[in-house]
PDB file of N, CA and C in Angstrom:
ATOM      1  N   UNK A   1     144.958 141.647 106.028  1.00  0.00           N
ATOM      2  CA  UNK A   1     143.873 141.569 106.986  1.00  0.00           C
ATOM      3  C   UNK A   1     144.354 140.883 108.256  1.00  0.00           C
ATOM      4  N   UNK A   2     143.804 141.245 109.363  1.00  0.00           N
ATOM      5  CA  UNK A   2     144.112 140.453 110.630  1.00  0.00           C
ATOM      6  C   UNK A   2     143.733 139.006 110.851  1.00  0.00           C
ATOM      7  N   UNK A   3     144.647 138.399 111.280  1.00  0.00           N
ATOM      8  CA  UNK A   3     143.732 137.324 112.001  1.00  0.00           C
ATOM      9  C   UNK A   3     142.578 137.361 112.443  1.00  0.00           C
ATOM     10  N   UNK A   4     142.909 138.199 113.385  1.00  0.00           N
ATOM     11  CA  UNK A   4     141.899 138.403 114.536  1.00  0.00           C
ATOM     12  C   UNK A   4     140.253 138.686 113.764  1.00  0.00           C
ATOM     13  N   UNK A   5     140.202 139.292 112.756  1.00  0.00           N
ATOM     14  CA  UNK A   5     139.283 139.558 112.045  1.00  0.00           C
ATOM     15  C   UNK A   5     138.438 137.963 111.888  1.00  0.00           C
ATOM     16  N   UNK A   6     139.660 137.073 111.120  1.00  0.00           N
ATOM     17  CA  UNK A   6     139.150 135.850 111.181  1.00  0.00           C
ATOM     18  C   UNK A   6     138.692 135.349 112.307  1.00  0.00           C
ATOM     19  N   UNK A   7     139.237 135.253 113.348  1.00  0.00           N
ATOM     20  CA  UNK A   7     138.960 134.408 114.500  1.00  0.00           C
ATOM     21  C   UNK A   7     137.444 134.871 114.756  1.00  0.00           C
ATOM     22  N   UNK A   8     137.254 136.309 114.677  1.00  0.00           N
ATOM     23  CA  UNK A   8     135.573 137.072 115.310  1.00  0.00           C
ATOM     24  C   UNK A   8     134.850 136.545 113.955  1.00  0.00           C
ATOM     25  N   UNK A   9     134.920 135.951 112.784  1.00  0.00           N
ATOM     26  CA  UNK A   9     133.652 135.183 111.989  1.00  0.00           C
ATOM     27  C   UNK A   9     133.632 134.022 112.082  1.00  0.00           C
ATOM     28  N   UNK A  10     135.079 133.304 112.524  1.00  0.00           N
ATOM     29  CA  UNK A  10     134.586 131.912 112.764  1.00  0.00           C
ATOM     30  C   UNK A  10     133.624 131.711 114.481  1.00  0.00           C
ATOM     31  N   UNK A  11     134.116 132.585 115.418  1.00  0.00           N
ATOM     32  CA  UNK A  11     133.413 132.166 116.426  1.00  0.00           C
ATOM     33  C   UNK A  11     131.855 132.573 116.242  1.00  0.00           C
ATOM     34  N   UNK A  12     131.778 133.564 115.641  1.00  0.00           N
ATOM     35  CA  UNK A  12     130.300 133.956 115.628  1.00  0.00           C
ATOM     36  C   UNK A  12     129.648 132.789 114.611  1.00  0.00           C
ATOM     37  N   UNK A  13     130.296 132.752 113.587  1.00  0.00           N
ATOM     38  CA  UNK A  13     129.221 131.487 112.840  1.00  0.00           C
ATOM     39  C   UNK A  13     129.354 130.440 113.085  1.00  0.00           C
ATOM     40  N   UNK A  14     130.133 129.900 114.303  1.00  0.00           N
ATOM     41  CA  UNK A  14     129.978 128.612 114.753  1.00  0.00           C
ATOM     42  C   UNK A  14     128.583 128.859 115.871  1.00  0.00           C
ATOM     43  N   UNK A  15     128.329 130.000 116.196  1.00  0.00           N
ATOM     44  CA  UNK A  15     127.326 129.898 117.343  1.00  0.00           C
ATOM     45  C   UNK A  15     126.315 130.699 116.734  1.00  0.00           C
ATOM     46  N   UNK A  16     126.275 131.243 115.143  1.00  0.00           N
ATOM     47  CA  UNK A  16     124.647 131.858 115.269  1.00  0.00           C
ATOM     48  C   UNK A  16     124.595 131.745 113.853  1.00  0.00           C
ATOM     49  N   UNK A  17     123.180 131.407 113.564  1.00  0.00           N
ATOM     50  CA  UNK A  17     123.124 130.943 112.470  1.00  0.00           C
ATOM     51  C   UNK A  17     122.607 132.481 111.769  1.00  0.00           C
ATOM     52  N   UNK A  18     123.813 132.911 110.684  1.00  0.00           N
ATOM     53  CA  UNK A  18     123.270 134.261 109.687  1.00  0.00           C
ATOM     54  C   UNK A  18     123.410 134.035 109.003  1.00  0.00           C
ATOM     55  N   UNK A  19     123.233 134.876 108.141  1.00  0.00           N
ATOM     56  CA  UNK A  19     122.653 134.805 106.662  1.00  0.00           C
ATOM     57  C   UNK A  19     123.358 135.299 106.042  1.00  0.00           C
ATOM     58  N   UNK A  20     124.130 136.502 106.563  1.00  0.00           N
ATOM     59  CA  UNK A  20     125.144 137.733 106.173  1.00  0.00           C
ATOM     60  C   UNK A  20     125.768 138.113 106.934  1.00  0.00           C
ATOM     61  N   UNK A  21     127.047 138.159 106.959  1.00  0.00           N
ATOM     62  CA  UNK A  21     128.144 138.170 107.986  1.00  0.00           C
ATOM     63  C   UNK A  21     129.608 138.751 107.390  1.00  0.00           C
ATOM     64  N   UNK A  22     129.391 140.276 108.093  1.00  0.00           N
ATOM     65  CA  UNK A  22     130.525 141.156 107.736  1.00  0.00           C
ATOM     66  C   UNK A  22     131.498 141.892 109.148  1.00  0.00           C
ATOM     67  N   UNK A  23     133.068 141.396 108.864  1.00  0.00           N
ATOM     68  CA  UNK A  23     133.505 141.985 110.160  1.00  0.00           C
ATOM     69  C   UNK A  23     134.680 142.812 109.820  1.00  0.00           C
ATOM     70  N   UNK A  24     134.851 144.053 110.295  1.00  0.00           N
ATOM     71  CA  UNK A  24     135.914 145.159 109.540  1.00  0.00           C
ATOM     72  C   UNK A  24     136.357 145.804 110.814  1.00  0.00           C
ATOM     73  N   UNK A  25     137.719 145.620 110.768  1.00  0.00           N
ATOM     74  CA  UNK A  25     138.625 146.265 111.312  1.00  0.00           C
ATOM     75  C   UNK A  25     138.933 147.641 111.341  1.00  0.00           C
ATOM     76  N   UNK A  26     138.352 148.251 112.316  1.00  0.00           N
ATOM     77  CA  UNK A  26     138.638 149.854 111.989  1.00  0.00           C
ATOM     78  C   UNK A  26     139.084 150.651 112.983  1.00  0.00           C
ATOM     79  N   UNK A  27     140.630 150.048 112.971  1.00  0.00           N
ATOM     80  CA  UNK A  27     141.389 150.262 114.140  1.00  0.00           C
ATOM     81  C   UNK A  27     142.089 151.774 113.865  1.00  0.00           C
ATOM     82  N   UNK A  28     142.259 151.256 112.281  1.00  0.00           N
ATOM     83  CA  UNK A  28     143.196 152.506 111.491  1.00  0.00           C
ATOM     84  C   UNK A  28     142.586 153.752 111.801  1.00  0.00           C
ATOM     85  N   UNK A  29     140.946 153.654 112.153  1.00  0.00           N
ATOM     86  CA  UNK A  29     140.292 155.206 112.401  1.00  0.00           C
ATOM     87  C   UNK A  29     140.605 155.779 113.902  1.00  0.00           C
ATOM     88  N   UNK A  30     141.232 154.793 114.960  1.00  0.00           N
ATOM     89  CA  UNK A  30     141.661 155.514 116.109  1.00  0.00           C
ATOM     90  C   UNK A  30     142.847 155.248 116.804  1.00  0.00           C
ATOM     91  N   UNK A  31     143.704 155.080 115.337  1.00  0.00           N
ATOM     92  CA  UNK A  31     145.443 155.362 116.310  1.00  0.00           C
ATOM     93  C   UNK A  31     145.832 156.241 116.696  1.00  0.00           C
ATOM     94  N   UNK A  32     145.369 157.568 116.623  1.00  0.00           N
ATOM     95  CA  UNK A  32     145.458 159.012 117.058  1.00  0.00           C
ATOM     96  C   UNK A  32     144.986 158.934 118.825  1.00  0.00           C
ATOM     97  N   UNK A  33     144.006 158.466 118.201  1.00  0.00           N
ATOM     98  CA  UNK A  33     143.524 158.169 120.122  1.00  0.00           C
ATOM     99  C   UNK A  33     144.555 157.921 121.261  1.00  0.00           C
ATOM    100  N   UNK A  34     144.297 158.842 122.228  1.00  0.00           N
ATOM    101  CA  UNK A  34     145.322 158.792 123.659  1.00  0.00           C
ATOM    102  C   UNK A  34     145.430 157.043 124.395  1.00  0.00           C
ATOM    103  N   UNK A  35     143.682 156.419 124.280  1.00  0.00           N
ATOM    104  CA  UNK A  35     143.719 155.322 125.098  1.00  0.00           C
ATOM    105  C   UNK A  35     143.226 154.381 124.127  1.00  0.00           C
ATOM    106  N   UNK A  36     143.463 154.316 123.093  1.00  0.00           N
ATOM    107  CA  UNK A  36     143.642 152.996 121.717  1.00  0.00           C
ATOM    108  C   UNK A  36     144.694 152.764 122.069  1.00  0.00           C
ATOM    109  N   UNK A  37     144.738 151.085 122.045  1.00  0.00           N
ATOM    110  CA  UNK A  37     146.051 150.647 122.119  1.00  0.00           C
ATOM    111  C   UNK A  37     146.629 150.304 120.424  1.00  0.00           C
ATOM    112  N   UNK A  38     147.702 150.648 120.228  1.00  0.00           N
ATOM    113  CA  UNK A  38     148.549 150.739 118.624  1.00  0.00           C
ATOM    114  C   UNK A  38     148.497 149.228 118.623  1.00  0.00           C
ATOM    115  N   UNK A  39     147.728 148.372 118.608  1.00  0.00           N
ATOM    116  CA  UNK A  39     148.190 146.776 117.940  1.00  0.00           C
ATOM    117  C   UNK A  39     147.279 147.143 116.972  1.00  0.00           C
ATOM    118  N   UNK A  40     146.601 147.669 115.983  1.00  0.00           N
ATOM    119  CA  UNK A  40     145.949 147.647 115.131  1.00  0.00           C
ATOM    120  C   UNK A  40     145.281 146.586 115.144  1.00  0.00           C
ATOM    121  N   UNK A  41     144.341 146.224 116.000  1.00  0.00           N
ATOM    122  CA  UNK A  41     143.802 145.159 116.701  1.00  0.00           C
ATOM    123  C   UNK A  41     142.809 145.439 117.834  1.00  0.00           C
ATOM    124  N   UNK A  42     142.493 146.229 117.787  1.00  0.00           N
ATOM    125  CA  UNK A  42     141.409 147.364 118.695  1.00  0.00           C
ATOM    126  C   UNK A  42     139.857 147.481 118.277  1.00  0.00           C
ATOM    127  N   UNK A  43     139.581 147.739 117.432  1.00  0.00           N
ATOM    128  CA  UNK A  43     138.569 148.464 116.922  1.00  0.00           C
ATOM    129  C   UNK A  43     137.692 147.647 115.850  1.00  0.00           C
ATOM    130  N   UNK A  44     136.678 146.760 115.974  1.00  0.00           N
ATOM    131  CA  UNK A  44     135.963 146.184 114.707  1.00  0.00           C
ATOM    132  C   UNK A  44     134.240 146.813 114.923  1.00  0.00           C
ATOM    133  N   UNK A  45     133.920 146.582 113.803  1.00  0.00           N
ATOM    134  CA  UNK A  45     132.775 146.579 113.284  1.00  0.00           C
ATOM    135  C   UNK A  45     131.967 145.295 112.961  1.00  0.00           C
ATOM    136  N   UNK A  46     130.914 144.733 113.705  1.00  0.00           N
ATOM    137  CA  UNK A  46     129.948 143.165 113.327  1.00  0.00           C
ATOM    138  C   UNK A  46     129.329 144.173 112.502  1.00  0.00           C
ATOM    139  N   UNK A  47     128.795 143.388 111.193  1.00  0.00           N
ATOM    140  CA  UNK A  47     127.504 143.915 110.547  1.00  0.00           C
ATOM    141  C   UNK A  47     126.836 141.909 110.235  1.00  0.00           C
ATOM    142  N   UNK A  48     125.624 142.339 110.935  1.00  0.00           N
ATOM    143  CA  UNK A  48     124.892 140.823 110.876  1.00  0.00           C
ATOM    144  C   UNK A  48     123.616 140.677 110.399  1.00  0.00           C
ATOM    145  N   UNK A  49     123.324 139.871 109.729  1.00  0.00           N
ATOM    146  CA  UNK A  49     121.609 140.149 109.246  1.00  0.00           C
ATOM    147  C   UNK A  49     121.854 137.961 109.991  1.00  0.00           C
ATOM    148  N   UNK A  50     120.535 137.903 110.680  1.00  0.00           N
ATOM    149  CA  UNK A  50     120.484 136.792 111.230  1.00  0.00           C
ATOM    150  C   UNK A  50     118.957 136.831 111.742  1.00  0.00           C
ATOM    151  N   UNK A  51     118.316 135.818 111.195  1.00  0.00           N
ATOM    152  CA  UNK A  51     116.970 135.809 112.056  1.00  0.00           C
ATOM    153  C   UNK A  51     116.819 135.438 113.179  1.00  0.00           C
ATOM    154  N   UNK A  52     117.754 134.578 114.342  1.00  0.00           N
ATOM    155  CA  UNK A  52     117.967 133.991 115.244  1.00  0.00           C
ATOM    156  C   UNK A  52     117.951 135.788 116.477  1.00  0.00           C
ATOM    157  N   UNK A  53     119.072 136.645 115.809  1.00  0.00           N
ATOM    158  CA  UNK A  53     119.013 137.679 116.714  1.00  0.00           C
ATOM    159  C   UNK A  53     118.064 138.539 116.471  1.00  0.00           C
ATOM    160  N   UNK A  54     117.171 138.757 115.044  1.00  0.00           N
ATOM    161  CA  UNK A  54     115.826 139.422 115.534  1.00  0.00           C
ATOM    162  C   UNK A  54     114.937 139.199 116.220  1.00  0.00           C
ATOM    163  N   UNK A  55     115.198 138.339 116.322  1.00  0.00           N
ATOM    164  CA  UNK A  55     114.098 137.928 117.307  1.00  0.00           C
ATOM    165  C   UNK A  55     114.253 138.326 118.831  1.00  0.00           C
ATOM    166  N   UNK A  56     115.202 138.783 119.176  1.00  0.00           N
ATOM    167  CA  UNK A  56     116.078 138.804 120.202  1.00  0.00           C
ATOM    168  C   UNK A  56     115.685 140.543 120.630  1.00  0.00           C
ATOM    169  N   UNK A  57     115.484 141.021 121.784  1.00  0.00           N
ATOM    170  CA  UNK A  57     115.879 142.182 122.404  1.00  0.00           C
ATOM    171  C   UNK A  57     117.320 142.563 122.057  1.00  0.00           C
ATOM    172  N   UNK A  58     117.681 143.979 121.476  1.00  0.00           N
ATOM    173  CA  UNK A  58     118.892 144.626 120.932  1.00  0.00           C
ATOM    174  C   UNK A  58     119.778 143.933 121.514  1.00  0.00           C
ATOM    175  N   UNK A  59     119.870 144.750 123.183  1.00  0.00           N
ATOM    176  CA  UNK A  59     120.371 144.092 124.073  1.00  0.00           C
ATOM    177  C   UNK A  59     120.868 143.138 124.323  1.00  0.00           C
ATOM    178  N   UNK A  60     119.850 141.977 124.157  1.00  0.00           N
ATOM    179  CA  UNK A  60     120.174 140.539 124.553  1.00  0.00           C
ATOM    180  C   UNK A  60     121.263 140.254 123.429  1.00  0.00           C
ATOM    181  N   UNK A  61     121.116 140.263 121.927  1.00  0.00           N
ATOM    182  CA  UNK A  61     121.732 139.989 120.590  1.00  0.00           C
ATOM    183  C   UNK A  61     122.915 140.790 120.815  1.00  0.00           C
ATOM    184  N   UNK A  62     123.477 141.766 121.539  1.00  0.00           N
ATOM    185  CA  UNK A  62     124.569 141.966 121.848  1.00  0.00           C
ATOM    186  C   UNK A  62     125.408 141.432 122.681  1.00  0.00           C
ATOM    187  N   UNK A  63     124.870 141.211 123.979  1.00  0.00           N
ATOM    188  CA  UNK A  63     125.069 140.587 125.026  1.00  0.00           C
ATOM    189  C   UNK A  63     126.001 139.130 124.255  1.00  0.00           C
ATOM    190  N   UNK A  64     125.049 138.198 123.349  1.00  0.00           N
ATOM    191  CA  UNK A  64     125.092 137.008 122.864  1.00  0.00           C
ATOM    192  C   UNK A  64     126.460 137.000 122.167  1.00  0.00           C
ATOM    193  N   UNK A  65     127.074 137.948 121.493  1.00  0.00           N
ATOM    194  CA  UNK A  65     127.598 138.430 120.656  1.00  0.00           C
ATOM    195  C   UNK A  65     129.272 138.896 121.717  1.00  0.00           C
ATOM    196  N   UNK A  66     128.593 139.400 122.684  1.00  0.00           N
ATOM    197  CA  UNK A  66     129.835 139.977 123.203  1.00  0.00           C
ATOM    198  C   UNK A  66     130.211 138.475 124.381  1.00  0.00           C
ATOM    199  N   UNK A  67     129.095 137.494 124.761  1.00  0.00           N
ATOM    200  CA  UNK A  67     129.535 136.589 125.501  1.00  0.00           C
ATOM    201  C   UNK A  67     130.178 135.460 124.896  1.00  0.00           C
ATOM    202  N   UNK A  68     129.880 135.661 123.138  1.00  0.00           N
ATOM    203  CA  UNK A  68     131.096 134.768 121.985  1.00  0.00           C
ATOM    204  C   UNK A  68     132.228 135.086 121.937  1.00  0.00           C
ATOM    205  N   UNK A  69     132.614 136.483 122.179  1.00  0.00           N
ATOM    206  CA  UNK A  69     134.191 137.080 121.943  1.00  0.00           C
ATOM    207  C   UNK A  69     134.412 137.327 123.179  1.00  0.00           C
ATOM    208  N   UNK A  70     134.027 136.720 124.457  1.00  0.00           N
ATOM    209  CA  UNK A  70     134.070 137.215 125.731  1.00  0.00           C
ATOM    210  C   UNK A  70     135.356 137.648 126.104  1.00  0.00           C
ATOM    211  N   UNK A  71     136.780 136.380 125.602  1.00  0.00           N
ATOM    212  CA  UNK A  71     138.110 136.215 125.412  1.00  0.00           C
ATOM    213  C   UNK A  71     138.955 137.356 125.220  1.00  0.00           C
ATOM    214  N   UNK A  72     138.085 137.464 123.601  1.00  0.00           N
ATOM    215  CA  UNK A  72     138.697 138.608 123.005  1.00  0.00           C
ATOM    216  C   UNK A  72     138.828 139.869 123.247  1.00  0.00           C
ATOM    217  N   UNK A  73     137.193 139.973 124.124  1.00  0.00           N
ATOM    218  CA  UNK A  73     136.964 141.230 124.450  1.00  0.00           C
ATOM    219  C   UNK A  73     137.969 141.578 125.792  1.00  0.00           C
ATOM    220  N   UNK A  74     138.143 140.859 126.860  1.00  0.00           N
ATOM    221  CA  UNK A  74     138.674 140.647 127.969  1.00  0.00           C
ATOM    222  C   UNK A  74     140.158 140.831 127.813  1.00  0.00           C
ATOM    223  N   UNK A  75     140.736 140.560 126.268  1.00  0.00           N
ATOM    224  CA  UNK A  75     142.263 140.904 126.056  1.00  0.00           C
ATOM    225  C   UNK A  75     142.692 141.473 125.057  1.00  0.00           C
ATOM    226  N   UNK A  76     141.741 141.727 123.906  1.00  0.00           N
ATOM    227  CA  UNK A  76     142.237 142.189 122.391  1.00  0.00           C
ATOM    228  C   UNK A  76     141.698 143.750 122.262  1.00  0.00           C
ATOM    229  N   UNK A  77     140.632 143.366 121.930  1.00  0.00           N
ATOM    230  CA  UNK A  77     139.642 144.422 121.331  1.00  0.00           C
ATOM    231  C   UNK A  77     139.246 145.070 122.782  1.00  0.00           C
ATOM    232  N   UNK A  78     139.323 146.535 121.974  1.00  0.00           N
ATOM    233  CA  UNK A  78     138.501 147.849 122.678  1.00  0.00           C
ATOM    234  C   UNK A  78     137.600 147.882 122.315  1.00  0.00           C
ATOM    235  N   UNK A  79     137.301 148.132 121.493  1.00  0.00           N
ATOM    236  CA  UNK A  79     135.806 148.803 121.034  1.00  0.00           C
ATOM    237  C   UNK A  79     135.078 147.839 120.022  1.00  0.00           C
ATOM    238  N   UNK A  80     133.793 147.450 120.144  1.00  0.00           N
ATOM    239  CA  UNK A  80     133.110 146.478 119.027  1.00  0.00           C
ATOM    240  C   UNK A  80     132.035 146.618 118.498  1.00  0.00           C
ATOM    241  N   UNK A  81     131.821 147.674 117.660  1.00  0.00           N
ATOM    242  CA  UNK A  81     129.975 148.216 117.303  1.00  0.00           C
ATOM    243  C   UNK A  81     129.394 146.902 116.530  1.00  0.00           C
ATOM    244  N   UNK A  82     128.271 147.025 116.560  1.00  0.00           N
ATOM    245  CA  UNK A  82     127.730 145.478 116.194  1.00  0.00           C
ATOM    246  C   UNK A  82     126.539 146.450 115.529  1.00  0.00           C
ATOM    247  N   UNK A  83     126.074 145.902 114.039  1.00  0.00           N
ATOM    248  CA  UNK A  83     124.931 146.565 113.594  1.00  0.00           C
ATOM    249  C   UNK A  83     124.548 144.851 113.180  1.00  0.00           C
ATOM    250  N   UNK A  84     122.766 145.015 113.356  1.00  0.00           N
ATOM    251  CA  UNK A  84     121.860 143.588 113.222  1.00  0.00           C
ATOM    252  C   UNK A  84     121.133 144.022 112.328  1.00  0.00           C
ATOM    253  N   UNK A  85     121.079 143.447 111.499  1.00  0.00           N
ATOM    254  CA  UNK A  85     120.181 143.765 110.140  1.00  0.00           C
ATOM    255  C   UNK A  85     118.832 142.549 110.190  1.00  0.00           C
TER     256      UNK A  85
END
């Protein structure tokens, strides 16, 4: 497993309190891709059940989410689907 995998559950559960907290790397589904970059380090999946972000506009609970990995997003990761349960 990646680090990096680690690093995106410790920052998120230092800043939001869930209940259920799943993060998967699914870089392996677009190394074929022209503009994936090959660090196998591209591509995750949040799956979150948290009452803090239902409460929240989709939007905003993404926003929140993408202004935690702001870093990451800015140098690691391409792509980051986030599902809120």
């Amino acid at each position: 497993m990646s680090d990096l995998k680690y690093i995106i559950l410790d920052k998120i559960k230092q800043n939001i309190v869930c209940e259920n907290l799943e993060v998967n790397n699914k870089s392996h589904l677009h190394q074929h891709h022209a503009q994936s970059p090959k660090n196998n380090n591209s591509h995750f999946e949040v799956i979150i059940s948290s009452a803090e972000l239902k409460k929240l506009k989709t939007i905003d609970a993404h926003k929140k989410i993408y202004a935690i990995l702001s870093e990451e997003m800015k140098n690691i990761i391409h792509s980051l689907e986030i599902k809120i349960n």
